[in-house]
C-alpha atoms as a PDB file:
ATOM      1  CA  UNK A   1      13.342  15.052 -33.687  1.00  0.00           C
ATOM      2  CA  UNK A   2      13.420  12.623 -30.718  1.00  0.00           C
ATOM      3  CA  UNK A   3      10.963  11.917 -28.438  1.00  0.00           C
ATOM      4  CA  UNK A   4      12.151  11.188 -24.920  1.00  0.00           C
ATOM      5  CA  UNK A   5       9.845   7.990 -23.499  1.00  0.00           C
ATOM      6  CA  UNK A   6       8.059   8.353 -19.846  1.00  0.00           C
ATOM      7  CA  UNK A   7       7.956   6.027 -17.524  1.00  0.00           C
ATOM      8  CA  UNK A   8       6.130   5.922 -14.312  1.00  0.00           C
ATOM      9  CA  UNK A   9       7.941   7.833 -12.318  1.00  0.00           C
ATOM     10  CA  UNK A  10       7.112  11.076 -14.847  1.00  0.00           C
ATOM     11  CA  UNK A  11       3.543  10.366 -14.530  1.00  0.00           C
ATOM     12  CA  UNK A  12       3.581  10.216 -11.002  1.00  0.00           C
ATOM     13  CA  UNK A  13       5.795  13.081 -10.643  1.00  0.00           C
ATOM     14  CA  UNK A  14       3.372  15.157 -13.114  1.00  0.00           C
ATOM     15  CA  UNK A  15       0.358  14.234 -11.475  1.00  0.00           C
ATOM     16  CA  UNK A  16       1.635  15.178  -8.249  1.00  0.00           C
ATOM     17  CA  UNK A  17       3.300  18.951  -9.494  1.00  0.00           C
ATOM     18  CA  UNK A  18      -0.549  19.314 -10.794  1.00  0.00           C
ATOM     19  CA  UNK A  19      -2.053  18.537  -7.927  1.00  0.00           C
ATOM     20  CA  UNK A  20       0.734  19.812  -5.253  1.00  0.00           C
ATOM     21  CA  UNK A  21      -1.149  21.891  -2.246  1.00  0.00           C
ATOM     22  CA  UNK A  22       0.544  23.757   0.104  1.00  0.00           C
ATOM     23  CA  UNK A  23      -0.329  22.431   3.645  1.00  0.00           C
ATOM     24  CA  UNK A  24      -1.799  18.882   3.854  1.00  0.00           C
ATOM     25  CA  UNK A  25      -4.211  17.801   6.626  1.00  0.00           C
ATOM     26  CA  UNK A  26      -3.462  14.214   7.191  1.00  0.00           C
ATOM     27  CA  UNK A  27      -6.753  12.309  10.071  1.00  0.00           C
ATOM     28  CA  UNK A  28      -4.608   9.306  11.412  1.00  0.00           C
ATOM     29  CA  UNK A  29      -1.738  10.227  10.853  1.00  0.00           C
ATOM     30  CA  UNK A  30      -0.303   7.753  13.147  1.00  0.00           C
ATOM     31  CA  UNK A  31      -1.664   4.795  11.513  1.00  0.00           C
ATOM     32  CA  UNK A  32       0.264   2.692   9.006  1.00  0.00           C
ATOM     33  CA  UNK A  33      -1.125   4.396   5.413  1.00  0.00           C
ATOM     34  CA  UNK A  34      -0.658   8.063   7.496  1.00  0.00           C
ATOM     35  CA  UNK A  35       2.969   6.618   8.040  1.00  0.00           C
ATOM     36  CA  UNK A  36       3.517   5.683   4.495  1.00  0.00           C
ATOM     37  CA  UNK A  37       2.045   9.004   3.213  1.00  0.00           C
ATOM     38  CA  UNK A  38       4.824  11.015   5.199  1.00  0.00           C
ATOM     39  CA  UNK A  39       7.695   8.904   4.380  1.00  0.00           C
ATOM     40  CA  UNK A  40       7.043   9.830   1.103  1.00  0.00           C
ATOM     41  CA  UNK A  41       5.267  13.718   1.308  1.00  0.00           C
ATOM     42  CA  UNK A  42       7.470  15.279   4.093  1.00  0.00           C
ATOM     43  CA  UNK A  43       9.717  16.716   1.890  1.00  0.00           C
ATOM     44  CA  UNK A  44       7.207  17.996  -0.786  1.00  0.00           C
ATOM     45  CA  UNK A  45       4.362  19.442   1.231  1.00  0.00           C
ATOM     46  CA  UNK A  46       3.845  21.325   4.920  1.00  0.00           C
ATOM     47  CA  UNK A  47       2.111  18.247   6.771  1.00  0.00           C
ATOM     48  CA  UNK A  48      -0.416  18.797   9.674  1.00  0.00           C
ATOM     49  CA  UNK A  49      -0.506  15.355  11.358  1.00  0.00           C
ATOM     50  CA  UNK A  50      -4.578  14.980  12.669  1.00  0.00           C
ATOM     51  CA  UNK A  51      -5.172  11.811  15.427  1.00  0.00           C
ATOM     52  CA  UNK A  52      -5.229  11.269  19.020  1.00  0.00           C
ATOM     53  CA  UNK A  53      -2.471   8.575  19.319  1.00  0.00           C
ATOM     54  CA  UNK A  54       0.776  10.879  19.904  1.00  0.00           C
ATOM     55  CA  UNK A  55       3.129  11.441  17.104  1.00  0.00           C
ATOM     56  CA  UNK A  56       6.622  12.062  18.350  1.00  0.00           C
ATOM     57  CA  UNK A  57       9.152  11.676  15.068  1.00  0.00           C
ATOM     58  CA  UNK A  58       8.004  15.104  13.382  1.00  0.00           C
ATOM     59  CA  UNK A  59      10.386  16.388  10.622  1.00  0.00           C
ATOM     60  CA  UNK A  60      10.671  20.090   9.948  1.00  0.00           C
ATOM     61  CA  UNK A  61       7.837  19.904   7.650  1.00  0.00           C
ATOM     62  CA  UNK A  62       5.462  18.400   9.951  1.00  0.00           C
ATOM     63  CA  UNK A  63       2.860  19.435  12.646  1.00  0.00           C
ATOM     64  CA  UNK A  64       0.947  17.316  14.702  1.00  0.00           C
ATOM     65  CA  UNK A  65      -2.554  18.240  16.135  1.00  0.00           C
ATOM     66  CA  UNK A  66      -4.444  15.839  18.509  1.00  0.00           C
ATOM     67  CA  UNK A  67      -7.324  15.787  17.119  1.00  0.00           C
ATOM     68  CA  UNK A  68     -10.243  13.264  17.922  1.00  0.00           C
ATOM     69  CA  UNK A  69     -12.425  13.295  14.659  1.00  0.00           C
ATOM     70  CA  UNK A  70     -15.707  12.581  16.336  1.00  0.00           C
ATOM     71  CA  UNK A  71     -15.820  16.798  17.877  1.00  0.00           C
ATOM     72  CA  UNK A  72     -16.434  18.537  14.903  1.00  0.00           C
ATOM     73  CA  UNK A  73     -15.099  22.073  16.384  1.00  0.00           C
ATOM     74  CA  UNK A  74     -11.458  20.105  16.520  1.00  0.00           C
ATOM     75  CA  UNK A  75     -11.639  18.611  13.089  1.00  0.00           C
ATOM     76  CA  UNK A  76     -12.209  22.314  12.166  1.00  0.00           C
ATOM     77  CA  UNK A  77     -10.021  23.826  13.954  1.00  0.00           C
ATOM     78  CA  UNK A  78      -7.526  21.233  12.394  1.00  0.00           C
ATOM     79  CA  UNK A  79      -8.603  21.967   9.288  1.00  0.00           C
ATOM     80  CA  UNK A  80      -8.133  25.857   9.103  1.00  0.00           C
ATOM     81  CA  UNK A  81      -5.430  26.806   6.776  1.00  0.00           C
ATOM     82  CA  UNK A  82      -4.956  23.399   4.806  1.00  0.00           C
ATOM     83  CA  UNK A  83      -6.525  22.854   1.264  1.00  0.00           C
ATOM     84  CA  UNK A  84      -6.264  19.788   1.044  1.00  0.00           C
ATOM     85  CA  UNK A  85      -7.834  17.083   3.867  1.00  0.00           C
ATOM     86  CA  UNK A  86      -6.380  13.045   3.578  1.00  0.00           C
ATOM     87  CA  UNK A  87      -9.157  11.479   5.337  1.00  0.00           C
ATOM     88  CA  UNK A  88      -8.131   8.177   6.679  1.00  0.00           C
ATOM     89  CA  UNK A  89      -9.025   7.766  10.298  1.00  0.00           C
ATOM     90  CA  UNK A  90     -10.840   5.099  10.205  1.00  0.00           C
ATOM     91  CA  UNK A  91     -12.288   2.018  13.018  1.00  0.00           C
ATOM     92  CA  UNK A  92     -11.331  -1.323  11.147  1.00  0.00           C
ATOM     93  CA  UNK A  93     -11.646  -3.677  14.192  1.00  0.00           C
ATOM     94  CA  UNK A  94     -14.162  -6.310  15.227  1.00  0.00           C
ATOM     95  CA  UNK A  95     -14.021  -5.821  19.118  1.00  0.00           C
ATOM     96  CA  UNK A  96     -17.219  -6.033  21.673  1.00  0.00           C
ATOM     97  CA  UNK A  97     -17.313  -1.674  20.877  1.00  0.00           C
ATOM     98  CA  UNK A  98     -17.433  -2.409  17.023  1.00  0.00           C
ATOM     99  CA  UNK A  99     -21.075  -0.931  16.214  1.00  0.00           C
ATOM    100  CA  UNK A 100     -20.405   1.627  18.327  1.00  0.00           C
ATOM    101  CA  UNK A 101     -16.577   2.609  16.887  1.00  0.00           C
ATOM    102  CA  UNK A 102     -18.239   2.575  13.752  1.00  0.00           C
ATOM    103  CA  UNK A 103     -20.863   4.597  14.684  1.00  0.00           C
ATOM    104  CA  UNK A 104     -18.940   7.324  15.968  1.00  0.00           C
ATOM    105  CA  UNK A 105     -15.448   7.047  13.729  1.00  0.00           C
ATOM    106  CA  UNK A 106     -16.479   5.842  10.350  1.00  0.00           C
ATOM    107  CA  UNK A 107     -20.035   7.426   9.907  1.00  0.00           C
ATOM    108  CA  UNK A 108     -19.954  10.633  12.731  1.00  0.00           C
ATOM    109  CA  UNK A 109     -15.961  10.996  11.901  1.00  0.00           C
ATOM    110  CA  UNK A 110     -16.285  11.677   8.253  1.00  0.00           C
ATOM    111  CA  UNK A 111     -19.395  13.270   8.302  1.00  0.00           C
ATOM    112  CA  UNK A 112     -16.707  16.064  10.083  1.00  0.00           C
ATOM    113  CA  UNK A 113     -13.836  15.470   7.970  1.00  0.00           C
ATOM    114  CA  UNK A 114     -16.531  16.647   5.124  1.00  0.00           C
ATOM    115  CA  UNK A 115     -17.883  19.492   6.851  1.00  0.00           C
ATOM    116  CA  UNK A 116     -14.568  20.717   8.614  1.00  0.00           C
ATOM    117  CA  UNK A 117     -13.414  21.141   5.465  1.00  0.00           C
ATOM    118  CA  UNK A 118     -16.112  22.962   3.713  1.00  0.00           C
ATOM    119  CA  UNK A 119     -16.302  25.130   6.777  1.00  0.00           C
ATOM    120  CA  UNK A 120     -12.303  25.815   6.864  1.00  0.00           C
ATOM    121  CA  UNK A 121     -12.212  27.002   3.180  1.00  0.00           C
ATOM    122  CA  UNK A 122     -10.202  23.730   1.630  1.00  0.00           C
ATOM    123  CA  UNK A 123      -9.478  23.051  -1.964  1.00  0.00           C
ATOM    124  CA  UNK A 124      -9.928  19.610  -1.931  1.00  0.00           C
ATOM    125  CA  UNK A 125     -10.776  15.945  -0.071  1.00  0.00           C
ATOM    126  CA  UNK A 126      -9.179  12.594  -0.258  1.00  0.00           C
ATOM    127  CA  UNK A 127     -11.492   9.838   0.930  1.00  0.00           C
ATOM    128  CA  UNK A 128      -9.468   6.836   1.636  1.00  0.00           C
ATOM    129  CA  UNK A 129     -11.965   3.731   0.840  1.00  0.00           C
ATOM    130  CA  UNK A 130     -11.138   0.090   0.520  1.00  0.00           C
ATOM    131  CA  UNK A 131     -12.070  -1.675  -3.078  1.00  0.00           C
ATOM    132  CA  UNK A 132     -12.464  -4.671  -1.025  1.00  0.00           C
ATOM    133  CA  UNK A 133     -14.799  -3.936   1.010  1.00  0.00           C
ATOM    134  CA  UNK A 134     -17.445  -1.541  -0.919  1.00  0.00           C
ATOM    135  CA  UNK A 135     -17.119  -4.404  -3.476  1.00  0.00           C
ATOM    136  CA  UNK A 136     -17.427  -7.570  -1.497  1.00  0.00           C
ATOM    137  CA  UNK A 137     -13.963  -8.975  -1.468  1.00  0.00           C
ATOM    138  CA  UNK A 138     -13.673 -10.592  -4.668  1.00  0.00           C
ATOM    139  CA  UNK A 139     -11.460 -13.627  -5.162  1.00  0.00           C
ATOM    140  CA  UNK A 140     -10.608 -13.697  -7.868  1.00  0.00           C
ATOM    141  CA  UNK A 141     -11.032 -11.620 -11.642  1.00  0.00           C
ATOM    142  CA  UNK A 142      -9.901  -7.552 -12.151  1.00  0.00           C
ATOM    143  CA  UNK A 143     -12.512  -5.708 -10.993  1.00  0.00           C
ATOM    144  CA  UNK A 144     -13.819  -2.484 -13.029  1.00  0.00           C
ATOM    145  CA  UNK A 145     -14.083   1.416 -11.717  1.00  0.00           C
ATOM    146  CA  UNK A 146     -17.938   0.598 -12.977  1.00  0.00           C
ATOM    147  CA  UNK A 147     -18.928  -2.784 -10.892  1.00  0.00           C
ATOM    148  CA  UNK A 148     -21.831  -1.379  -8.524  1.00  0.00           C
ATOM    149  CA  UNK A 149     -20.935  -1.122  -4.847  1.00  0.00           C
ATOM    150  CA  UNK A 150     -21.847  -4.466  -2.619  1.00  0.00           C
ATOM    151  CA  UNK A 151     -20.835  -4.060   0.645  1.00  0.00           C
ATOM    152  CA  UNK A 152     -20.721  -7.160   2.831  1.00  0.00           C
ATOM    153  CA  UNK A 153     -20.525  -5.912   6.032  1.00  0.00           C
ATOM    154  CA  UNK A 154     -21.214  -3.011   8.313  1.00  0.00           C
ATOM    155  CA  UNK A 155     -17.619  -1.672   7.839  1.00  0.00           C
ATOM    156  CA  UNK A 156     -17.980  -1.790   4.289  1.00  0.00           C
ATOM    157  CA  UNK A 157     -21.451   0.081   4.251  1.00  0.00           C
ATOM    158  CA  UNK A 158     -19.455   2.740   6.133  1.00  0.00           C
ATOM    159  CA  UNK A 159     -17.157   3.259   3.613  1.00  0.00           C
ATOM    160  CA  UNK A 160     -20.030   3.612   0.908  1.00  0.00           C
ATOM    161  CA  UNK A 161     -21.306   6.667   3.280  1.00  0.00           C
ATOM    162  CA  UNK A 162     -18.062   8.353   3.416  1.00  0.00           C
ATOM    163  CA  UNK A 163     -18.070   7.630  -0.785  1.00  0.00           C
ATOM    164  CA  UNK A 164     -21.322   8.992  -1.010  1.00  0.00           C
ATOM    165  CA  UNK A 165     -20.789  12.111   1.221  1.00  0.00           C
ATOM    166  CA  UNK A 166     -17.929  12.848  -1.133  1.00  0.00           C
ATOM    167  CA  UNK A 167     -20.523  13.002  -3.912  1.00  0.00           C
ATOM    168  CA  UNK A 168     -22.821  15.092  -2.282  1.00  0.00           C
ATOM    169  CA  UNK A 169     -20.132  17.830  -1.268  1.00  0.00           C
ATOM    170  CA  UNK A 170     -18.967  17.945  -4.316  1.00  0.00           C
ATOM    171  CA  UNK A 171     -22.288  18.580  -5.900  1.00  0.00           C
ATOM    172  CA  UNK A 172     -23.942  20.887  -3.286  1.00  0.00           C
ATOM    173  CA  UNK A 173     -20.779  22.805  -2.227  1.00  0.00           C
ATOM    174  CA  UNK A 174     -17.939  22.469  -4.330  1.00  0.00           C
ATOM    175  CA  UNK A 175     -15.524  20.553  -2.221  1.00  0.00           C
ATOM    176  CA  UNK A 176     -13.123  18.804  -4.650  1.00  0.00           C
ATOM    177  CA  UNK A 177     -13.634  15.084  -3.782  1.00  0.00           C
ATOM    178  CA  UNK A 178     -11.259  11.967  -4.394  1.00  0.00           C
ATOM    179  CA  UNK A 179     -12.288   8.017  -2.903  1.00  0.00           C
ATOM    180  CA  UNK A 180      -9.508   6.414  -3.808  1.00  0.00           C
ATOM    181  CA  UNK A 181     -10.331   2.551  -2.750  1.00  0.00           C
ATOM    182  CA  UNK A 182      -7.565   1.138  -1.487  1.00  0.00           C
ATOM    183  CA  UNK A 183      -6.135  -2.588  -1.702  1.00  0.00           C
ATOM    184  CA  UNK A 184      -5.700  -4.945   1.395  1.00  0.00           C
ATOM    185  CA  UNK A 185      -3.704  -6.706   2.053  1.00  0.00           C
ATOM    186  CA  UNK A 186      -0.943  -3.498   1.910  1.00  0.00           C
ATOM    187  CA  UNK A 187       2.138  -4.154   0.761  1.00  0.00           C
ATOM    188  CA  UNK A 188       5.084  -3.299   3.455  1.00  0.00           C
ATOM    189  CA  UNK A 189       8.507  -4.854   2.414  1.00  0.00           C
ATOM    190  CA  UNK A 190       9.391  -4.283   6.543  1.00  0.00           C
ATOM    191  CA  UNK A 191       6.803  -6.410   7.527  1.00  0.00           C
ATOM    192  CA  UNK A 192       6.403 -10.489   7.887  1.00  0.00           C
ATOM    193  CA  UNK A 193       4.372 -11.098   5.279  1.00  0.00           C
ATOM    194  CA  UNK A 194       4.037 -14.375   3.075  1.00  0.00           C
ATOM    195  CA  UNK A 195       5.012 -13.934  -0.845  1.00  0.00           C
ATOM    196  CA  UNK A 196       1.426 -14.456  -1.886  1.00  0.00           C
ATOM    197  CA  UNK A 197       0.790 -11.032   0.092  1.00  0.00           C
ATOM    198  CA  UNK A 198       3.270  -9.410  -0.616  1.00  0.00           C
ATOM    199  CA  UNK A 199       2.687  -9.574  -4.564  1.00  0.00           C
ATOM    200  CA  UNK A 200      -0.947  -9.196  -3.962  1.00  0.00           C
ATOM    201  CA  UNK A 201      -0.891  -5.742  -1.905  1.00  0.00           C
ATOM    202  CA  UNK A 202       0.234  -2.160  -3.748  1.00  0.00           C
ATOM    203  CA  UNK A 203       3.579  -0.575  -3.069  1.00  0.00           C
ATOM    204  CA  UNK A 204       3.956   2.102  -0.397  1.00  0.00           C
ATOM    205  CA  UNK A 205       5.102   4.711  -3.233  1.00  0.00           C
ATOM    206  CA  UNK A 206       1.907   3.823  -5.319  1.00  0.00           C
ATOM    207  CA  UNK A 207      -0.559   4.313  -2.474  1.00  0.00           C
ATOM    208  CA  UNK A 208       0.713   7.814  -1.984  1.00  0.00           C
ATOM    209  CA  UNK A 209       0.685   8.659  -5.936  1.00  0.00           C
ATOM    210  CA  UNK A 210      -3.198   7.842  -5.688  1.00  0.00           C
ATOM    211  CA  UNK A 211      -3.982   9.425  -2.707  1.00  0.00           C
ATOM    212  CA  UNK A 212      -1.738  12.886  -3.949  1.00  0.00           C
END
């Protein structure tokens, strides 16, 4: 008897019928890995866009909430009915409010995606971290699931508290917890990108296979 070879594209497609919720709960949503994620999930699951920027371009299967992650009450009102929470909201810049943005976005703001979520009843949490910097930007090398965390800035430490809450909900309450640490620079064939980027980054389609 034959056996029929997979490829990728039947491992991703398993993992995601395994793992296939029925409404999603997407924090910004209007930023460029919540735009990726919808290209790709709008036709598979009910989408609740969460973020405070306006998102205009809905599809059938999608529903947008403005929703300012920093007020836990709205993150849980957002959060009601989903079981499954994409966490990805995020403060990345280095303006004059940067302590503060981080204050308030990356440490306040997932410390609600968390709870929300545990309040609301969800199945299940995707923390969106960055392998770069929890690990301290390595230049060069593959770097291993078990290299201990080294964060070399304040942004990174951030993302080691949202990794850690993770940890900690799952333990103490059950909340089914996924970091997945991202890769910058992202790959985006529609943007102007040099070719050393552009082989260095992951694939739109790959990012939302991890994060499904």
């Amino acid at each position: 008897m034959s056996r029929r070879r997979f490829d990728s594209t039947d491992v991703w497609a398993f993992i995601n019928a395994m793992s296939t919720p029925e409404t999603v709960l997407i924090t910004g949503a209007a930023g460029l890995f919540g735009g990726i994620l919808r290209q790709h999930w709008r036709h598979r699951y009910e989408l609740r866009l969460a973020d405070l920027k306006q998102i205009d371009d809905l599809s059938p299967h999608e529903t947008f909430l403005q929703t300012d992650i920093t007020d836990l009450g709205q993150m849980t009102k957002a959060c009601e009915g989903a079981s499954t929470v994409v966490h990805l909201a995020a403060y990345p810049g280095d303006g004059g409010d940067f302590y503060d943005a981080l204050l308030q976005l990356n440490v306040i703001g997932a410390y609600n995606a968390f709870e929300a979520a545990r309040r609301a009843g969800c199945r299940r949490l995707v923390f969106a971290s960055s392998v770069d910097a929890v690990l301290g930007y390595w230049d060069e090398g593959e770097i291993g699931v078990e290299e201990p965390v080294f964060p070399t800035n304040v942004y990174g430490a951030t993302k080691c508290w949202g990794e850690a809450l993770a940890r900690v909900y799952s333990s103490q309450h059950g909340l089914s917890c996924l970091c997945v640490r991202l890769v910058n620079p992202f790959y985006d064939p529609q943007a102007d990108h040099d070719v050393e980027q552009l082989t260095s980054g992951i694939s739109p389609a790959d990012a939302a296979a991890l994060l499904a």
